[in-house]
Protein backbone atom coordinates (compact mmCIF):
# COMPACT_ATOMS: atom_id res chain seq x y z
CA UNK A 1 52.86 78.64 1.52
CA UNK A 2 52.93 75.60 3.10
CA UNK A 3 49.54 75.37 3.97
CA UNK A 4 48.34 76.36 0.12
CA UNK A 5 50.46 72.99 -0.84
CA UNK A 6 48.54 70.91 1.78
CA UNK A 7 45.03 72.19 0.60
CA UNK A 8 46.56 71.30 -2.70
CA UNK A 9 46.87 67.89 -1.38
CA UNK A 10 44.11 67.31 -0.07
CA UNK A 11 41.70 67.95 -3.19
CA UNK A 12 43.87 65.54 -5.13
CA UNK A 13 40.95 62.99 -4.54
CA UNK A 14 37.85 65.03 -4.90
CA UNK A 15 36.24 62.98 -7.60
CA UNK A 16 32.30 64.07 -7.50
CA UNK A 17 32.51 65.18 -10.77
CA UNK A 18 33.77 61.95 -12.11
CA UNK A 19 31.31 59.79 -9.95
CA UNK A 20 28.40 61.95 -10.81
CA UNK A 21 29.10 62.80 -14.61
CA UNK A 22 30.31 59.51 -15.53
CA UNK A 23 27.45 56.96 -15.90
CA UNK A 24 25.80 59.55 -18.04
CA UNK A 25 26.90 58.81 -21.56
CA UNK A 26 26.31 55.52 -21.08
CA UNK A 27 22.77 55.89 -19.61
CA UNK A 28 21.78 57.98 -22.57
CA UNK A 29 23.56 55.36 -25.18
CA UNK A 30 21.48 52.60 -23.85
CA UNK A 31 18.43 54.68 -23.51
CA UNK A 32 18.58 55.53 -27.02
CA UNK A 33 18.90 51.84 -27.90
CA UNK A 34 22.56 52.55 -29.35
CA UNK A 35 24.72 49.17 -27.80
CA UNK A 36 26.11 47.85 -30.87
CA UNK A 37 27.65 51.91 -31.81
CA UNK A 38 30.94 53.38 -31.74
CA UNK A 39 29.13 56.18 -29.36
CA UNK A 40 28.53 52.81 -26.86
CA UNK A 41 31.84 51.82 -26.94
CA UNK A 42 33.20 55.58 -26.45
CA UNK A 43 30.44 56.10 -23.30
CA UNK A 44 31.71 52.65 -21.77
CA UNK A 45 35.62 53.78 -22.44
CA UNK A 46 34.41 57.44 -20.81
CA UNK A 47 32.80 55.57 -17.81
CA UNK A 48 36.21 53.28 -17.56
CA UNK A 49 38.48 56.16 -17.16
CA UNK A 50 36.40 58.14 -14.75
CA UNK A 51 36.42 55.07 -12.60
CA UNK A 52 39.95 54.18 -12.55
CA UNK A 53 40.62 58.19 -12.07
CA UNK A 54 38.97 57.57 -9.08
CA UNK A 55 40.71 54.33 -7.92
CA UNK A 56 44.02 56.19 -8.94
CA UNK A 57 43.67 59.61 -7.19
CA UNK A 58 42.00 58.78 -3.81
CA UNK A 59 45.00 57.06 -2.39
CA UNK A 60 47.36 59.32 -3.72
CA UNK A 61 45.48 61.49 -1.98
CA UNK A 62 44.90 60.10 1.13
CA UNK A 63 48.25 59.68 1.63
CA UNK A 64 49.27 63.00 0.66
CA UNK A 65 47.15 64.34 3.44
CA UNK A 66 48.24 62.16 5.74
CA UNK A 67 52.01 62.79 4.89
CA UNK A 68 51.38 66.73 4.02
CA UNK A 69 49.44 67.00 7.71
CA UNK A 70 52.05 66.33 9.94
CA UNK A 71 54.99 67.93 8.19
CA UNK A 72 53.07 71.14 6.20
CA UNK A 73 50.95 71.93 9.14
CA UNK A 74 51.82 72.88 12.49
CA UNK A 75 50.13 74.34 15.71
CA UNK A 76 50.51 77.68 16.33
CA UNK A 77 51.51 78.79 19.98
CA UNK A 78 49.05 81.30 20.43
CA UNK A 79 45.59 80.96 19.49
CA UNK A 80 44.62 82.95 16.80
CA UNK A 81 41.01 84.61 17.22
């Protein structure tokens, strides 16, 4: 169980969605000559929050891996094959 938690942990800060999806509604906005829209202003709000998402979830979970590593996880004696 422990080590389900810790795997929980550590893809706390996967954000590749986030970073990949989020320029994209603003891309196509500006492509589409829309700046002065509401849909420009909801693509630039879209592209804020995936950002900070990211700025807010890889430290949390950097340092839940590094605390969850040494007390979730622990050598076993024998080697397991």
């Amino acid at each position: 169980m422990k080590e389900v938690l810790f795997v929980n942990l550590a893809w706390l800060p996967k954000a590749t969605v986030q970073a990949a999806l989020a320029p994209v509604a603003l891309n196509l906005v500006n492509k589409l000559n829309m700046e002065d829209t509401p849909e420009h202003t909801y693509a630039t709000s879209i592209l804020t929050i995936a950002v900070l998402s990211i700025l807010i979830t890889a430290p949390l979970g950097s340092i839940g891996i590094t605390w969850g590593g040494t007390r979730l996880l622990h050598k076993s004696e024998v080697a397991i094959r």
